[in-house]
Protein backbone atom coordinates (compact mmCIF):
# COMPACT_ATOMS: atom_id res chain seq x y z
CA UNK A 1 -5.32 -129.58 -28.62
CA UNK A 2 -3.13 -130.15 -25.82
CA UNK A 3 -1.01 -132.53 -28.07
CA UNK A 4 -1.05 -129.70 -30.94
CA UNK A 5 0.49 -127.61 -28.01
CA UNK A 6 2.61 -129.69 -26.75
CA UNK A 7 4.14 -130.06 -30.30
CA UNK A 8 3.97 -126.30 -30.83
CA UNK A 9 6.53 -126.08 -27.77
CA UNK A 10 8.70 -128.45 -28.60
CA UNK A 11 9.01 -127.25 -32.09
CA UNK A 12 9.90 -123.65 -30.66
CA UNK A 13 12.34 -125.25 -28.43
CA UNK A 14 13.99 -127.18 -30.81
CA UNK A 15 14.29 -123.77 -33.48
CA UNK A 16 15.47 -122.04 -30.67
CA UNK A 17 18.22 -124.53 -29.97
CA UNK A 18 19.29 -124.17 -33.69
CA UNK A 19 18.96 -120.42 -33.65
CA UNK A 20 21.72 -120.68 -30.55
CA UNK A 21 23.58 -123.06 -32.23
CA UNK A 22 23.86 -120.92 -35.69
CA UNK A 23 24.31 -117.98 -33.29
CA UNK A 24 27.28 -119.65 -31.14
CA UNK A 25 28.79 -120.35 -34.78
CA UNK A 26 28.97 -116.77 -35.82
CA UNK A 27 32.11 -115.36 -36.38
CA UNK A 28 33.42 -112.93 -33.39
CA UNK A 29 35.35 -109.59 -34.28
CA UNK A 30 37.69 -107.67 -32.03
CA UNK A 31 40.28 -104.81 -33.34
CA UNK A 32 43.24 -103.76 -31.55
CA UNK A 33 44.10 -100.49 -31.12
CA UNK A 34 47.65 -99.82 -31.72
CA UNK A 35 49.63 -96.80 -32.97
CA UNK A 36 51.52 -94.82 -36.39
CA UNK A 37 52.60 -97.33 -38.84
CA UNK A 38 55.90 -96.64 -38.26
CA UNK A 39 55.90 -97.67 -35.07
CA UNK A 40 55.90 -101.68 -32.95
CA UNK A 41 52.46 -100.68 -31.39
CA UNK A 42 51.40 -101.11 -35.37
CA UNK A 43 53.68 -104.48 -35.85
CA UNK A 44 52.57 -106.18 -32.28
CA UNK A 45 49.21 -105.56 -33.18
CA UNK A 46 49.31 -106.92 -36.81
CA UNK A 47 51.55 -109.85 -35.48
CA UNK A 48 48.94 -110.79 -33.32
CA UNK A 49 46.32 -110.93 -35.10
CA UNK A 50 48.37 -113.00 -37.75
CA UNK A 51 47.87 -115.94 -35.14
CA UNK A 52 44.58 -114.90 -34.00
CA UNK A 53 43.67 -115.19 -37.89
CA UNK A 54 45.34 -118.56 -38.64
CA UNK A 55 43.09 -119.97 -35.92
CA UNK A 56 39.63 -118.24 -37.05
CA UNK A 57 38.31 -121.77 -38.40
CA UNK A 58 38.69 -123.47 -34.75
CA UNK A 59 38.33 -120.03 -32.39
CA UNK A 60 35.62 -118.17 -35.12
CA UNK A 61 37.34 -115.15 -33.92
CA UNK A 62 38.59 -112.40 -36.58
CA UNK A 63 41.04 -110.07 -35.75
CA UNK A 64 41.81 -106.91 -37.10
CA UNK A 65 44.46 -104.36 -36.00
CA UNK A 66 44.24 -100.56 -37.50
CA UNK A 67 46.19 -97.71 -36.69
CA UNK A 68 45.82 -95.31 -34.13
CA UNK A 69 46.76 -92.22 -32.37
CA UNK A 70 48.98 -94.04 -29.96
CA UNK A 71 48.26 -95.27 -26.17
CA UNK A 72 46.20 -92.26 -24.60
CA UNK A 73 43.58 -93.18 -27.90
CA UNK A 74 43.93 -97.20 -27.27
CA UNK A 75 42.45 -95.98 -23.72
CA UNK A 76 39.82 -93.78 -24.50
CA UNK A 77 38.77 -96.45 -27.60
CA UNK A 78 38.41 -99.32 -24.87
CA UNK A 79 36.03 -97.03 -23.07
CA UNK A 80 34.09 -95.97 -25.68
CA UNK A 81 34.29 -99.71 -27.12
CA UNK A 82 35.96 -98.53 -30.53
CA UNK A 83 38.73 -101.27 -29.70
CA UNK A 84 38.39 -104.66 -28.14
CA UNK A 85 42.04 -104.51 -27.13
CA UNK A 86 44.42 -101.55 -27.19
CA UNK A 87 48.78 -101.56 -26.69
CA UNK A 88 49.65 -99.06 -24.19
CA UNK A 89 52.26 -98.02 -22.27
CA UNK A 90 52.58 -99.44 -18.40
CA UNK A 91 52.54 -95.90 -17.53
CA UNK A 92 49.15 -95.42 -19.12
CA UNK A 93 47.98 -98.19 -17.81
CA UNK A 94 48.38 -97.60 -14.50
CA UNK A 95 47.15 -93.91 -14.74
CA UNK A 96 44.10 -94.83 -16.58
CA UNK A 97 43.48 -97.44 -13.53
CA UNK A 98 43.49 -94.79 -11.08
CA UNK A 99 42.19 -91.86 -13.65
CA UNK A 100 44.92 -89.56 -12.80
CA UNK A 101 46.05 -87.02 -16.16
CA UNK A 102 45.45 -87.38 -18.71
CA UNK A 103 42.88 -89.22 -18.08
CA UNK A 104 41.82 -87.64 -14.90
CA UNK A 105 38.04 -85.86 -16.69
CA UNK A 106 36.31 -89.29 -17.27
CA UNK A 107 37.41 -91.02 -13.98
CA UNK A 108 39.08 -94.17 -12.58
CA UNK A 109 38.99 -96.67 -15.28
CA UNK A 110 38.60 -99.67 -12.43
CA UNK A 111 37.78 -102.18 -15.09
CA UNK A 112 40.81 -101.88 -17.24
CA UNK A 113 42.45 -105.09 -17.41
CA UNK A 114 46.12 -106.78 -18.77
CA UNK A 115 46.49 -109.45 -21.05
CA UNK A 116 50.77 -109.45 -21.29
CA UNK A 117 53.52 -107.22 -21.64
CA UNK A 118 55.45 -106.95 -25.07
CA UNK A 119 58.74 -104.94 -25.81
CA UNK A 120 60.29 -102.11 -23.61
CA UNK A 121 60.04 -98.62 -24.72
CA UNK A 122 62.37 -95.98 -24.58
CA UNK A 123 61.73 -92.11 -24.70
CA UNK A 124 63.70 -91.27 -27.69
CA UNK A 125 64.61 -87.52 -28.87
CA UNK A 126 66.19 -87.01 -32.45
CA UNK A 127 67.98 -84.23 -33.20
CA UNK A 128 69.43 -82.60 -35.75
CA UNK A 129 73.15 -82.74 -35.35
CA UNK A 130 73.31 -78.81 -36.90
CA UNK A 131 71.38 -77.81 -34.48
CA UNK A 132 73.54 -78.61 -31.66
CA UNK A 133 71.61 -80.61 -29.08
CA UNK A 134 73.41 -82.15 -26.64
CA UNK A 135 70.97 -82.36 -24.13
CA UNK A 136 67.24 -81.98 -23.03
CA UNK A 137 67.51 -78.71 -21.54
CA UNK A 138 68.98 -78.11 -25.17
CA UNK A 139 65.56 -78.04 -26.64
CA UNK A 140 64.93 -74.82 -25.10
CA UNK A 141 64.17 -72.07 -28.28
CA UNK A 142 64.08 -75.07 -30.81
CA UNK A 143 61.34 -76.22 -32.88
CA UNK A 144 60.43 -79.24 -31.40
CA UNK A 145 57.98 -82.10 -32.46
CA UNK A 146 55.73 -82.75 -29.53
CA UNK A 147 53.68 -85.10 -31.00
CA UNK A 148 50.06 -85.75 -31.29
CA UNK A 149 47.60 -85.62 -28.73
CA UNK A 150 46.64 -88.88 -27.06
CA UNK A 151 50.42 -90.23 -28.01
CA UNK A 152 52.56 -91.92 -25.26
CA UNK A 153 55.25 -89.58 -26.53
CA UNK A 154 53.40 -86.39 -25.99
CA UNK A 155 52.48 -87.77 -22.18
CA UNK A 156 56.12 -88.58 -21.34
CA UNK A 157 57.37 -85.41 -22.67
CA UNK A 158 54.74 -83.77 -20.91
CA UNK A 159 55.27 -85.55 -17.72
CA UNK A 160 59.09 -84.43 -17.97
CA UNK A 161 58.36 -81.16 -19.18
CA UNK A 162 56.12 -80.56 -15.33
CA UNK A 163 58.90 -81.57 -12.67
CA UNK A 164 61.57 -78.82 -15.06
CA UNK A 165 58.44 -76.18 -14.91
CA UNK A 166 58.44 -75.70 -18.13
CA UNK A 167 55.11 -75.47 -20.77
CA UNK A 168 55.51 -75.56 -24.08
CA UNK A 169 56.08 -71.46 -24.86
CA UNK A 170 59.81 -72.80 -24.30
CA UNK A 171 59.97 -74.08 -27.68
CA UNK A 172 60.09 -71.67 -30.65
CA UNK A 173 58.05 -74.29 -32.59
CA UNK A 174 55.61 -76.81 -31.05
CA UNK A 175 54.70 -79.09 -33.49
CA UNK A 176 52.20 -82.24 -33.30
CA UNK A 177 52.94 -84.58 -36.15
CA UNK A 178 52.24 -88.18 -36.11
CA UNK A 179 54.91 -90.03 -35.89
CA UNK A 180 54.76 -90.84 -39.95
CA UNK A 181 55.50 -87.37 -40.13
CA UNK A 182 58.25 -87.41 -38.00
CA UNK A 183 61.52 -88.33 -40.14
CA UNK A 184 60.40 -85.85 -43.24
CA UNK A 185 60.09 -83.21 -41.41
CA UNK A 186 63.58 -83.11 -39.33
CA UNK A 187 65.08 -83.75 -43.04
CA UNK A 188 63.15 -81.26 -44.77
CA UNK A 189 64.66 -79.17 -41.63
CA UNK A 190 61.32 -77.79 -40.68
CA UNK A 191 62.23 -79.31 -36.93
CA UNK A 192 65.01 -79.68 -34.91
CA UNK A 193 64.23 -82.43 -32.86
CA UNK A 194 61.39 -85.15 -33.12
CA UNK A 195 60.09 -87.69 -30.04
CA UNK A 196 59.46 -90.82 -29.58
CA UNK A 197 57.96 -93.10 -27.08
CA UNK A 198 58.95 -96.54 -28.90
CA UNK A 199 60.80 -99.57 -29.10
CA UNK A 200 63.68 -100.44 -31.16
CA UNK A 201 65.28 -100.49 -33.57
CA UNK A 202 62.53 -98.16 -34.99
CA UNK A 203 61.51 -97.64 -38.69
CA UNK A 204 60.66 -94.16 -38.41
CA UNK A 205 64.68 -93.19 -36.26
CA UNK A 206 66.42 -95.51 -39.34
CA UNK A 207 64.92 -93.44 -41.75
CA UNK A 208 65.58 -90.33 -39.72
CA UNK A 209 68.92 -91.06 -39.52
CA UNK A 210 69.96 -92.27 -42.52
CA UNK A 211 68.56 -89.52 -44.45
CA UNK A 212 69.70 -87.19 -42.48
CA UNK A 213 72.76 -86.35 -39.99
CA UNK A 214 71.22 -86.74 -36.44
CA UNK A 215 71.98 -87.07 -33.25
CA UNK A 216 69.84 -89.08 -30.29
CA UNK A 217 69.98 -87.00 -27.18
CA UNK A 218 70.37 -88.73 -23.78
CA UNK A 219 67.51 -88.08 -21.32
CA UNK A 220 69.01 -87.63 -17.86
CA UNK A 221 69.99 -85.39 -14.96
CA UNK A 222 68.64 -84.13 -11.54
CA UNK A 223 65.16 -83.51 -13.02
CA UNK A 224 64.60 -87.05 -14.33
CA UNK A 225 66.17 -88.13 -11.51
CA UNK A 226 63.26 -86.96 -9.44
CA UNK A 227 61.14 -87.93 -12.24
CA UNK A 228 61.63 -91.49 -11.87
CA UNK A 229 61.76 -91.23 -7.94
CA UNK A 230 58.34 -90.36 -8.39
CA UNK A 231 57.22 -92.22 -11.28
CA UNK A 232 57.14 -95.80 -10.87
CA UNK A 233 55.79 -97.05 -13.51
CA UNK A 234 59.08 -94.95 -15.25
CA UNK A 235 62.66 -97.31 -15.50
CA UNK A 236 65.73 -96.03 -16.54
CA UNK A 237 66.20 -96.96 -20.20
CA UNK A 238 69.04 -96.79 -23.05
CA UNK A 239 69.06 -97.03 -26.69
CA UNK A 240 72.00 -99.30 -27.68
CA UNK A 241 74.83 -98.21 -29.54
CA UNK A 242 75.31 -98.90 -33.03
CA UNK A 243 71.65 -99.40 -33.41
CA UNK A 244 71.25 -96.02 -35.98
CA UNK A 245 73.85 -94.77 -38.32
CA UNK A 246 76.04 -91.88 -36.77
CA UNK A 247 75.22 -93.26 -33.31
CA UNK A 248 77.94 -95.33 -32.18
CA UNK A 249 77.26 -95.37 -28.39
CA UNK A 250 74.56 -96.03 -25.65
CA UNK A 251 71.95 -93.17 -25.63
CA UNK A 252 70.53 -93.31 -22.03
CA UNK A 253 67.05 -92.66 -21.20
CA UNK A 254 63.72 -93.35 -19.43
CA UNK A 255 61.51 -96.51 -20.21
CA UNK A 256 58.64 -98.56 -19.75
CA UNK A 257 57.42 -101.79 -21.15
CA UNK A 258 54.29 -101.94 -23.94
CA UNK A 259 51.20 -103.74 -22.74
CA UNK A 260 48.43 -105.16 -24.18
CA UNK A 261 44.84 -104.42 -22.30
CA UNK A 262 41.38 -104.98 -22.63
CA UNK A 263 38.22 -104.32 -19.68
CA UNK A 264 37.01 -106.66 -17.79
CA UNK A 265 33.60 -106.56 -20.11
CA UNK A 266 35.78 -108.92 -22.52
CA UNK A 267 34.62 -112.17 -23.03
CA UNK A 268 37.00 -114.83 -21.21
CA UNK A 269 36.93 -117.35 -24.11
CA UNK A 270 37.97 -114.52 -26.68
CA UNK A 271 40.74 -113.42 -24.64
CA UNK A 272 41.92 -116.42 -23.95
CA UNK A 273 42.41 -117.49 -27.69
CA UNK A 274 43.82 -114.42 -28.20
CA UNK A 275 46.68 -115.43 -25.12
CA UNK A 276 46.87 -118.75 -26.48
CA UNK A 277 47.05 -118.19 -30.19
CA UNK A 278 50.61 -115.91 -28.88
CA UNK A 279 51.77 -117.84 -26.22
CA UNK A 280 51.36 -121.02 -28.58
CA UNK A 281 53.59 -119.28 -31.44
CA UNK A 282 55.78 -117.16 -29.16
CA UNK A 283 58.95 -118.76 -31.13
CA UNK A 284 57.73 -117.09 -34.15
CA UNK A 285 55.77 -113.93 -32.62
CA UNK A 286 59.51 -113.01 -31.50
CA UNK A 287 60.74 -113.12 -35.41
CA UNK A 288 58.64 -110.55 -36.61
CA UNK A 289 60.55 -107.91 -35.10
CA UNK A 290 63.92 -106.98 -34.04
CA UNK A 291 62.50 -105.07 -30.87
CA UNK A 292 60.60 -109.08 -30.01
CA UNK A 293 63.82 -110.90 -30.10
CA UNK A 294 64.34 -110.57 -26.32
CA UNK A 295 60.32 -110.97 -25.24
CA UNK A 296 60.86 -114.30 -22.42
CA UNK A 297 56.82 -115.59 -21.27
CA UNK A 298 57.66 -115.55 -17.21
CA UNK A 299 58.79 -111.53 -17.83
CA UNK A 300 55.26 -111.04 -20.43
CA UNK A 301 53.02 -112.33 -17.66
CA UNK A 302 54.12 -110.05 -14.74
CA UNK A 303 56.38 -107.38 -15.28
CA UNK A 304 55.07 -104.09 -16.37
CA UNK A 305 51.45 -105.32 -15.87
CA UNK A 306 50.07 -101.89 -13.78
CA UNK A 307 46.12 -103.32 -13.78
CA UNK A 308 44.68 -107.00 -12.80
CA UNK A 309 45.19 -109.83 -15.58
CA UNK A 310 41.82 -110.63 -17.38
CA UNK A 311 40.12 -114.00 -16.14
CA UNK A 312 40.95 -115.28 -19.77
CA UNK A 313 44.52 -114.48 -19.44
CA UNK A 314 44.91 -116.26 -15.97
CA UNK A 315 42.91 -119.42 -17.05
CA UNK A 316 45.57 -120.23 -19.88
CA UNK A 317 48.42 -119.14 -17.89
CA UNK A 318 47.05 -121.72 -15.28
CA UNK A 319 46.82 -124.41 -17.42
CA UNK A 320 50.76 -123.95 -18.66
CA UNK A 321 51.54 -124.17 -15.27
CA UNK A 322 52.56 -120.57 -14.94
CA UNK A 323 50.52 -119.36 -12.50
């Protein structure tokens, strides 16, 4: 009996072992939450998980990258666990770190952590050049596209719309179109003026622009001034000139760099593929977009990086020697 037993047990054990081993060999999924199709969030996102993918036979890690409402969402769908990874701005970031607006209802998010930095962003603001927009305080009385909630565009806007007082009555049309939306509707003329959070050269501002005769309209004075005195996590930014037709000089502006993010819940041996499979292919991760071209690793691993690196992220960044 006690040899039956014995048996028994090490029969279990041994099924167990191979029930761990088919379960180790299981394929692991993670999605990225990124932003409008139009937009790099949507293009980082898909670009990473091109290199993700190509390693899925050695990592057994899929990778899938939908679009999303924008960087506010990419938050809130890393704390609901919608998204294994979301691209935000630094500024959202840091805010949902220390759960100040608009993030401020659901609390310091002290597990938030950074993986890299990717392009820098610029506020943008498109305008139609007939209706004569020369200047932020220009929007006043204009129908305005203030994007849609849980953008990085509406948050900005927001943010710059609080130290000039103003609320969004000062608009004669508040509208909240993705950003998709955005380039149809200033050349259907049913807006004056679309924004962006976004780096460039943009799909959505080309199309704007060449189908239509706009204007970009610098972001700056006393009140953004202030703005980034208090705002650190805010740079001052400029759109090249040349970059759009009809704009032949520097736009200047505010900025901040994208990020990608994940919580500390993450497993370390997913996230570092994920580093890896980038890092590993950065040569051709910077080809697959104009707005990559300039993206240098020592910059990616520290600047713009508002929350503590995942453990995943500092092991490979350790073993290049980086860190």
């Amino acid at each position: 009996m006690k040899g039956k037993s014995l048996a028994w047990v090490l029969s279990a054990a041994l099924a167990g072992i191979t029930l761990s081993g088919a379960a180790q060999a299981e394929d692991r999924f993670v999605t990225i939450g990124t932003g409008g199709q139009t937009g790099v969030y949507y293009v980082a996102g898909q670009s990473i998980c091109r290199f993700v993918n190509r390693a899925a036979v050695e990592n057994k890690i899929k990778c899938n990258a939908p679009a999303s409402g924008g960087g506010v969402a990419n938050v809130n769908g890393l704390r609901s666990g919608e998204f294994s990874f979301g691209i935000m701005q630094s500024d959202h970031q840091y805010k949902a770190l220390k759960g100040l607006a608009p993030f401020e209802a659901e609390g310091a998010m002290d597990d938030i952590r950074a993986l890299f930095s990717l392009q820098s962003e610029v506020f943008t603001i498109l305008a139609r050049r007939d209706a004569k927009i020369a200047s932020f305080d220009d929007l006043k009385g204009k129908r305005v596209n203030v994007g849609n909630p849980g953008s990085g565009q509406r948050d900005t806007l927001d943010e710059i719309m609080a130290v000039k007082g103003w609320d969004k009555s000062v608009f004669a049309l508040s509208a909240e179109l993705k950003p998709a939306e955005q380039a149809s509707a200033l050349g259907d003329n049913n807006i004056d003026a679309m924004t962006y959070f976004v780096g460039h050269p943009n799909g959505a501002i080309q199309e704007a622009t060449t189908t239509t005769d706009a204007v970009l309209v610098p972001v700056t004075g006393a009140d953004i001034d202030k703005l980034l005195a208090e705002k650190t996590y805010y740079t001052k930014a400029e759109i090249p000139g040349g970059m759009y037709k009809g704009n032949d000089a520097a736009t200047p502006s505010i900025g901040g760099k994208a990020v990608l993010s994940t919580t500390a819940k993450a497993d370390p041996e997913v996230v570092y593929q994920l580093v890896k499979s980038v890092f590993d292919n950065l040569d051709r991760f910077k080809r697959l977009h104009p707005a990559f071209a300039d993206l240098k690793a020592e910059d990616m691993i520290k600047v713009g990086l508002t929350a503590p690196l995942h453990e995943g992220a500092v092991r490979y960044y350790k073993e290049r020697g980086w860190m």
